[in-house]
C-alpha atoms as a PDB file:
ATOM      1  CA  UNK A   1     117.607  92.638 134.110  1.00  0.00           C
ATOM      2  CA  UNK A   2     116.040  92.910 130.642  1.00  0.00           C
ATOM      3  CA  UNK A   3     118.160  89.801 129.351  1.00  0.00           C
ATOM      4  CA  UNK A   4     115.965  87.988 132.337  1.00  0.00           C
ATOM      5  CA  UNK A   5     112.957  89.159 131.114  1.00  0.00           C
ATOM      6  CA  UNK A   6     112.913  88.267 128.047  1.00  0.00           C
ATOM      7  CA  UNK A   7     113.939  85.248 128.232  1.00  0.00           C
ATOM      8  CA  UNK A   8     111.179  84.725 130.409  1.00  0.00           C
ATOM      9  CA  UNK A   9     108.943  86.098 128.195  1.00  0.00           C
ATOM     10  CA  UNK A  10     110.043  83.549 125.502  1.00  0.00           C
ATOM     11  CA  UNK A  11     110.084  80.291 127.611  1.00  0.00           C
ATOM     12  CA  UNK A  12     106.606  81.179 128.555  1.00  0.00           C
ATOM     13  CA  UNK A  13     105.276  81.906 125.253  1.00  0.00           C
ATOM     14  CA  UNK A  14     106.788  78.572 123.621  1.00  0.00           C
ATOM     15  CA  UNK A  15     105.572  76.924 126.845  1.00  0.00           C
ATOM     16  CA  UNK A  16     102.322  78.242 125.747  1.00  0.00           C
ATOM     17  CA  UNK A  17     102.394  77.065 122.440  1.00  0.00           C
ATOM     18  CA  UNK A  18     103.289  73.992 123.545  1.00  0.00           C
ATOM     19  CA  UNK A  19     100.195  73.747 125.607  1.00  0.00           C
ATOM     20  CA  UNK A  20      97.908  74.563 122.770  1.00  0.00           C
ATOM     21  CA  UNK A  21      99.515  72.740 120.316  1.00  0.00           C
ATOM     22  CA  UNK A  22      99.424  69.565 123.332  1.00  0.00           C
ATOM     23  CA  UNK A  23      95.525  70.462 123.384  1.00  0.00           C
ATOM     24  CA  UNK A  24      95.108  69.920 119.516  1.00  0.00           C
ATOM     25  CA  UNK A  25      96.644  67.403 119.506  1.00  0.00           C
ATOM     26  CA  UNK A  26      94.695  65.262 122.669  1.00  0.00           C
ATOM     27  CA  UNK A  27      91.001  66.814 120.210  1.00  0.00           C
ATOM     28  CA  UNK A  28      89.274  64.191 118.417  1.00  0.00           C
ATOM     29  CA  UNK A  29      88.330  64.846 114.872  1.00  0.00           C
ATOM     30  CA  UNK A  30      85.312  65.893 115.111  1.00  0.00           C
ATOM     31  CA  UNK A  31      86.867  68.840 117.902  1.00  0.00           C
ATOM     32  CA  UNK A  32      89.484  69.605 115.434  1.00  0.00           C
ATOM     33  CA  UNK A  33      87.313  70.194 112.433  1.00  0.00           C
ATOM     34  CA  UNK A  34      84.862  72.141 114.170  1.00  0.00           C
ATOM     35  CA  UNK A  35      87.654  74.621 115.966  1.00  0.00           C
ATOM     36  CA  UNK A  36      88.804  74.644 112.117  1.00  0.00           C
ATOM     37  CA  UNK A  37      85.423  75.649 110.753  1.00  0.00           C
ATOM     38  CA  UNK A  38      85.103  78.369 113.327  1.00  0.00           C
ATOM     39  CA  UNK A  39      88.759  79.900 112.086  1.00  0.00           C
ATOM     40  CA  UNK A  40      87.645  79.664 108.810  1.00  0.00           C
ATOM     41  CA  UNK A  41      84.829  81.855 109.088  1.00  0.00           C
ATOM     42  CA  UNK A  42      86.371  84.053 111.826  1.00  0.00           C
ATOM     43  CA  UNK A  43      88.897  85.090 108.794  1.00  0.00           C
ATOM     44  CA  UNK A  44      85.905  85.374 106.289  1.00  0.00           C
ATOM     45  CA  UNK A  45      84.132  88.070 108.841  1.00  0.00           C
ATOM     46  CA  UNK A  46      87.159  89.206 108.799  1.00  0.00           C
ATOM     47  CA  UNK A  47      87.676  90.135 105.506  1.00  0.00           C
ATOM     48  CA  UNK A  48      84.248  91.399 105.444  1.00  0.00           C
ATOM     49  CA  UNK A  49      84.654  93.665 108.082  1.00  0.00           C
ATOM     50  CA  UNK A  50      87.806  95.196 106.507  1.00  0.00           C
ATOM     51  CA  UNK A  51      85.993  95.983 102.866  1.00  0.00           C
ATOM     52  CA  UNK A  52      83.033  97.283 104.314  1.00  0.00           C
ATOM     53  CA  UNK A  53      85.153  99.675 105.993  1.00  0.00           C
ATOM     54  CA  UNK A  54      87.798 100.220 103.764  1.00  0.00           C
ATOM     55  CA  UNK A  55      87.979 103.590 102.559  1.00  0.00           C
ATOM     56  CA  UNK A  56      89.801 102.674  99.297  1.00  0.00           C
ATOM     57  CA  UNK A  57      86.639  99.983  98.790  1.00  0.00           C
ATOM     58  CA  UNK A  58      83.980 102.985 100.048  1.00  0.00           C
ATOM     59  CA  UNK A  59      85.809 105.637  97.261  1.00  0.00           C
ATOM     60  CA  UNK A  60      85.769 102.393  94.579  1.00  0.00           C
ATOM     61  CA  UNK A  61      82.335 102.160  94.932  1.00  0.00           C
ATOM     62  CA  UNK A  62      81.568 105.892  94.904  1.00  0.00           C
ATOM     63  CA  UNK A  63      82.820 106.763  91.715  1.00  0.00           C
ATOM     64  CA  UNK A  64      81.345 102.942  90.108  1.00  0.00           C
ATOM     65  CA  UNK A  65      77.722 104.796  91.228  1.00  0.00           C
ATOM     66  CA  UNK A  66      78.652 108.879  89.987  1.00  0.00           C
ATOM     67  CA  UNK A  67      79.940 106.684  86.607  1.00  0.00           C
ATOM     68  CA  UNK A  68      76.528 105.088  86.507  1.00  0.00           C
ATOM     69  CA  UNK A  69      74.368 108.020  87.403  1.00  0.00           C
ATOM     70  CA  UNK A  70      75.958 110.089  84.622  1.00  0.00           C
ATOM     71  CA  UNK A  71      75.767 106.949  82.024  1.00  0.00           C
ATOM     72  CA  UNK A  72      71.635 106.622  82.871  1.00  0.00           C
ATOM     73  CA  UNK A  73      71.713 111.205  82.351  1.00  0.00           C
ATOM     74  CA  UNK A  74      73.472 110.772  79.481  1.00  0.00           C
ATOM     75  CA  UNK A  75      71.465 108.475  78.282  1.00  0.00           C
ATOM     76  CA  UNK A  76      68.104 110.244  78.997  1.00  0.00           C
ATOM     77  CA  UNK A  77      69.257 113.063  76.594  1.00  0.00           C
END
């Protein structure tokens, strides 16, 4: 029963791809570079998104401004 299944489940998902790849294909240029453009930024909102809430980039930046503060004390002495 599982056998059946999956191969279900993998004739539809390459019939899916496919489709989409049918769909690209049929886009005029213009289409094409503007679904482009939106992946583009998608993966750059992305990557903000994951170093704004990074805790390795939140602990980075932590000890960058303790290093600072003491630099400025230091220097006020």
């Amino acid at each position: 029963m599982n056998k059946i299944l999956d191969l279900e489940k993998a004739m539809m998902e390459k019939f899916d791809k496919a489709d989409a790849d049918e769909k690209t294909r049929n886009m005029s240029a213009a289409e094409r570079l503007a679904l482009q453009e939106e992946e583009d930024h998608a993966k750059e909102v992305q990557g903000r998104f994951i170093q704004k809430f990074s805790p390795a980039w939140r602990k980075k930046n932590k000890n960058k401004k303790k290093a600072s503060k003491l630099s400025r004390k230091k220097n006020r002495k």
